[in-house]
N, C-alpha and C. Protein backbone atom coordinates (compact mmCIF):
# COMPACT_ATOMS: atom_id res chain seq x y z
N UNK A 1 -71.37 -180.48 -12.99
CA UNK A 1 -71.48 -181.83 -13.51
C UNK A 1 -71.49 -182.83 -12.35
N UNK A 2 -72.30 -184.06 -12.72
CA UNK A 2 -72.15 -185.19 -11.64
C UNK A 2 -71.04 -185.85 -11.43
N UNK A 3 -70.36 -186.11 -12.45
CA UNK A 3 -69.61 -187.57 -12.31
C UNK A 3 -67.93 -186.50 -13.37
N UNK A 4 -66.93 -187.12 -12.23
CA UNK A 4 -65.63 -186.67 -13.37
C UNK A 4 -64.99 -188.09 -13.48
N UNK A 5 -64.53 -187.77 -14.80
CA UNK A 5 -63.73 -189.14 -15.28
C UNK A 5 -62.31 -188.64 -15.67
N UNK A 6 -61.38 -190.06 -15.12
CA UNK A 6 -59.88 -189.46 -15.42
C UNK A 6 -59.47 -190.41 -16.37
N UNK A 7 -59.03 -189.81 -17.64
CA UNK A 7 -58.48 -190.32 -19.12
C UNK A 7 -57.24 -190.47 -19.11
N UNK A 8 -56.46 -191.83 -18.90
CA UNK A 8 -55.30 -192.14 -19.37
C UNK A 8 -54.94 -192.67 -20.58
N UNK A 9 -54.02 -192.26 -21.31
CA UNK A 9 -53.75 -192.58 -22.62
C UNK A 9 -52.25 -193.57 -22.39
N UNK A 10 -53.00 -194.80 -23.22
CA UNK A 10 -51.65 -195.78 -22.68
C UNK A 10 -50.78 -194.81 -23.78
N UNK A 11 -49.25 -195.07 -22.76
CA UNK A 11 -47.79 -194.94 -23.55
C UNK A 11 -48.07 -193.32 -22.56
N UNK A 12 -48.78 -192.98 -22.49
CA UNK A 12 -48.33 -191.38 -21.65
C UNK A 12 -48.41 -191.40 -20.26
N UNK A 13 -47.89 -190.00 -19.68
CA UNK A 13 -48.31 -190.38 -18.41
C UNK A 13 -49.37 -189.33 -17.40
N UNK A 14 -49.54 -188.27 -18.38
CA UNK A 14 -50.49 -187.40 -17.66
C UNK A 14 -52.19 -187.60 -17.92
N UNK A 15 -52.69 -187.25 -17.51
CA UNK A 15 -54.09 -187.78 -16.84
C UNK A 15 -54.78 -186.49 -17.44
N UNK A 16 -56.45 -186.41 -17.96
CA UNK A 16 -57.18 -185.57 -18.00
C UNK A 16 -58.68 -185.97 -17.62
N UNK A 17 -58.69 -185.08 -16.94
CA UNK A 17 -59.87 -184.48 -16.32
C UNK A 17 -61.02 -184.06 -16.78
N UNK A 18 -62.35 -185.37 -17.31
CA UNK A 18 -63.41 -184.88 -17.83
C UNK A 18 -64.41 -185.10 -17.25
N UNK A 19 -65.81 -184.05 -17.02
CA UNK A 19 -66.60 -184.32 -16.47
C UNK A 19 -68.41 -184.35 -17.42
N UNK A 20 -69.20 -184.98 -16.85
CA UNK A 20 -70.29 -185.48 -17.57
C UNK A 20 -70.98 -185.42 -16.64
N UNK A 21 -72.42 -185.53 -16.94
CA UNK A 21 -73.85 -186.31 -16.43
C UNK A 21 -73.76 -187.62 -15.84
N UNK A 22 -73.52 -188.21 -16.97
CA UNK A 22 -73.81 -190.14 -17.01
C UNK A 22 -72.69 -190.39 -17.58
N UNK A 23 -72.68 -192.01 -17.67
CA UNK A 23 -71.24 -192.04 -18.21
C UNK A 23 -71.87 -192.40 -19.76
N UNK A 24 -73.53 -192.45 -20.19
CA UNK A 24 -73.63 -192.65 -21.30
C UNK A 24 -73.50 -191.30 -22.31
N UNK A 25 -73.56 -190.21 -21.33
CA UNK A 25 -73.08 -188.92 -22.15
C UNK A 25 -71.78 -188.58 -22.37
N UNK A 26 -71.39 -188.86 -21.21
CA UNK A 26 -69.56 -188.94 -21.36
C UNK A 26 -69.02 -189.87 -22.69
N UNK A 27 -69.32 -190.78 -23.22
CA UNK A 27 -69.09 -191.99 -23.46
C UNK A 27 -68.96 -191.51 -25.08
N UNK A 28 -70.60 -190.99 -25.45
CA UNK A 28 -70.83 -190.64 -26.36
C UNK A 28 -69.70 -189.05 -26.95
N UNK A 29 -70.12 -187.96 -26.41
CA UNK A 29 -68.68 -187.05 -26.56
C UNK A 29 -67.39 -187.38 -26.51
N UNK A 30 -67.08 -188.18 -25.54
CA UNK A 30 -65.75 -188.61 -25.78
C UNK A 30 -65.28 -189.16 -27.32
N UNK A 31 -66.17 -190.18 -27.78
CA UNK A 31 -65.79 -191.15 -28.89
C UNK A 31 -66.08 -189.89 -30.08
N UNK A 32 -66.66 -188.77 -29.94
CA UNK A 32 -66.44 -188.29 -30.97
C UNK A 32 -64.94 -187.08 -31.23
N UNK A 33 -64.67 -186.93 -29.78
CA UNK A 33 -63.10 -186.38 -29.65
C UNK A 33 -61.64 -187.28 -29.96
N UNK A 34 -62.22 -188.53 -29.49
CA UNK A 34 -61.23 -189.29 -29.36
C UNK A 34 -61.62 -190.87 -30.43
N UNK A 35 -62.17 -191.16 -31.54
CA UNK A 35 -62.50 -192.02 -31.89
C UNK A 35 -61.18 -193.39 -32.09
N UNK A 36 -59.97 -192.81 -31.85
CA UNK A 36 -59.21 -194.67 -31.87
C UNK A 36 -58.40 -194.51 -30.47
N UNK A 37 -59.57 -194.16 -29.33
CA UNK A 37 -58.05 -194.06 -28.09
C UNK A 37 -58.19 -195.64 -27.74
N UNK A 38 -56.85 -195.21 -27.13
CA UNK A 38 -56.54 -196.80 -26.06
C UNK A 38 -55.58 -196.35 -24.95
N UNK A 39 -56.44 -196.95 -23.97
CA UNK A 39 -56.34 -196.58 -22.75
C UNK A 39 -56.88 -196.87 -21.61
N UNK A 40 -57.01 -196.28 -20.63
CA UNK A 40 -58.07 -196.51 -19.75
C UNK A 40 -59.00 -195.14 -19.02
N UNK A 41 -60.34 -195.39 -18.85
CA UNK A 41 -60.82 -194.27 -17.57
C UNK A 41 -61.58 -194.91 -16.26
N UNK A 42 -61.19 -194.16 -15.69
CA UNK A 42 -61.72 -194.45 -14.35
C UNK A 42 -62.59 -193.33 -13.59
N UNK A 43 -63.83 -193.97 -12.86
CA UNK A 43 -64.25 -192.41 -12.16
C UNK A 43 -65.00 -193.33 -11.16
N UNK A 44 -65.82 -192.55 -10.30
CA UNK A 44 -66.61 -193.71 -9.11
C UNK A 44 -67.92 -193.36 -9.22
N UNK A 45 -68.42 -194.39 -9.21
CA UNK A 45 -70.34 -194.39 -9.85
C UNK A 45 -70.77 -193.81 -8.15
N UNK A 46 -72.03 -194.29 -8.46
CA UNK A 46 -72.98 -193.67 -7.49
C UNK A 46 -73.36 -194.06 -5.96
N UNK A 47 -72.68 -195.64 -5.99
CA UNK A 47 -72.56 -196.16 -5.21
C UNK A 47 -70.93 -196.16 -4.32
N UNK A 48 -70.69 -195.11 -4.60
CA UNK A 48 -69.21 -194.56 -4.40
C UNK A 48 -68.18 -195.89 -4.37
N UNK A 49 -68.27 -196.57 -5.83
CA UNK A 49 -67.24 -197.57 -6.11
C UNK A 49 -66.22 -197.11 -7.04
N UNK A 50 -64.86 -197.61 -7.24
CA UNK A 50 -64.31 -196.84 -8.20
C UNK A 50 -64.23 -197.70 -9.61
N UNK A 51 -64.66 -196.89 -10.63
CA UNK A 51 -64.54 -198.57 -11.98
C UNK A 51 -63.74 -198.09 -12.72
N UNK A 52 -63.03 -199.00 -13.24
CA UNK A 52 -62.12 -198.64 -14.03
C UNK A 52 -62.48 -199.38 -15.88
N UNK A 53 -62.71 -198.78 -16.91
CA UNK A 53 -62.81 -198.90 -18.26
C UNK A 53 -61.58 -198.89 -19.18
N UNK A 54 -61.77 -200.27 -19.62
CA UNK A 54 -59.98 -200.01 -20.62
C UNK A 54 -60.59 -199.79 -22.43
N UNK A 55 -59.89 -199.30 -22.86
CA UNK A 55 -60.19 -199.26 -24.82
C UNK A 55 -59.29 -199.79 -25.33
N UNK A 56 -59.11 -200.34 -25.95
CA UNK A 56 -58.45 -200.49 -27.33
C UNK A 56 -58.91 -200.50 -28.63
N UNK A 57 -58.70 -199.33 -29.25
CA UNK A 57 -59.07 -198.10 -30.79
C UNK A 57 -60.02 -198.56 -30.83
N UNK A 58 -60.60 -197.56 -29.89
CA UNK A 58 -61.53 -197.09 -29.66
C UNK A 58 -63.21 -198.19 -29.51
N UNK A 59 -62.62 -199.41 -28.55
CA UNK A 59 -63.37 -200.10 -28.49
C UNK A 59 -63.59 -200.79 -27.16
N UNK A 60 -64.22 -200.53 -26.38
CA UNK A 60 -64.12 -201.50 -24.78
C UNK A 60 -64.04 -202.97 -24.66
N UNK A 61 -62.37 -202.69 -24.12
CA UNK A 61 -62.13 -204.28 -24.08
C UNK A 61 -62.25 -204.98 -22.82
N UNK A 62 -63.70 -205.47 -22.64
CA UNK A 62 -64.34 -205.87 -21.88
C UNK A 62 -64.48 -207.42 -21.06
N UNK A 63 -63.59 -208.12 -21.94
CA UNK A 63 -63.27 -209.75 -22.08
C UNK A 63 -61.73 -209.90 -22.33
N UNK A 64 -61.66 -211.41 -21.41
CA UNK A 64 -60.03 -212.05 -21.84
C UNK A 64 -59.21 -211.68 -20.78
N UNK A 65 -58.14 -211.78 -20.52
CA UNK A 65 -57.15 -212.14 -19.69
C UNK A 65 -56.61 -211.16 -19.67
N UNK A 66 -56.06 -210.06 -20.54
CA UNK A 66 -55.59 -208.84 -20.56
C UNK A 66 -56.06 -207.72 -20.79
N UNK A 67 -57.28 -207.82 -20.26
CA UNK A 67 -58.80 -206.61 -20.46
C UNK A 67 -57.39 -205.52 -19.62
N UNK A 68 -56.62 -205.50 -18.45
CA UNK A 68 -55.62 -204.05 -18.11
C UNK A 68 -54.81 -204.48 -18.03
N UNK A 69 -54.02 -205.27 -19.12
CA UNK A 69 -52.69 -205.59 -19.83
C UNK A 69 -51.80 -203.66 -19.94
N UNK A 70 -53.03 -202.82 -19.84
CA UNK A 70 -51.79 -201.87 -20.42
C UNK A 70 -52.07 -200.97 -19.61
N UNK A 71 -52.83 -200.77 -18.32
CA UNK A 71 -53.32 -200.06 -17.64
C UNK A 71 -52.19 -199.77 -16.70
């Protein structure tokens, strides 16, 4: 696989380890394993940056002041 992504589940503290293609394949499998997480993932694109993605049930909270209020 190209790209691994690390899944934190707010309120826990261990980390899992998933890997994908793209993150639009990742993205898609994930939400059907996990359809109300909240949390965050992080992995580093292609331009070897690291990004970090937060959810809340199961929705990217992408806007506002506490987009990693729980990160």
């Amino acid at each position: 696989m190209k790209y691994s992504y690390k899944v934190k589940e707010q309120g826990s503290d261990k980390e899992e380890m998933m890997e994908a293609m793209s993150w639009k394949k990742f993205l898609k499998s994930f939400k059907l394993k996990y359809p109300k997480f909240t949390g965050s993932i992080n992995y580093v694109n292609k331009k070897n940056r690291n990004i970090t993605r937060s959810f809340r049930n199961g929705k990217e909270n992408t806007y506002g002041d506490n987009q990693y209020d729980f990160v």
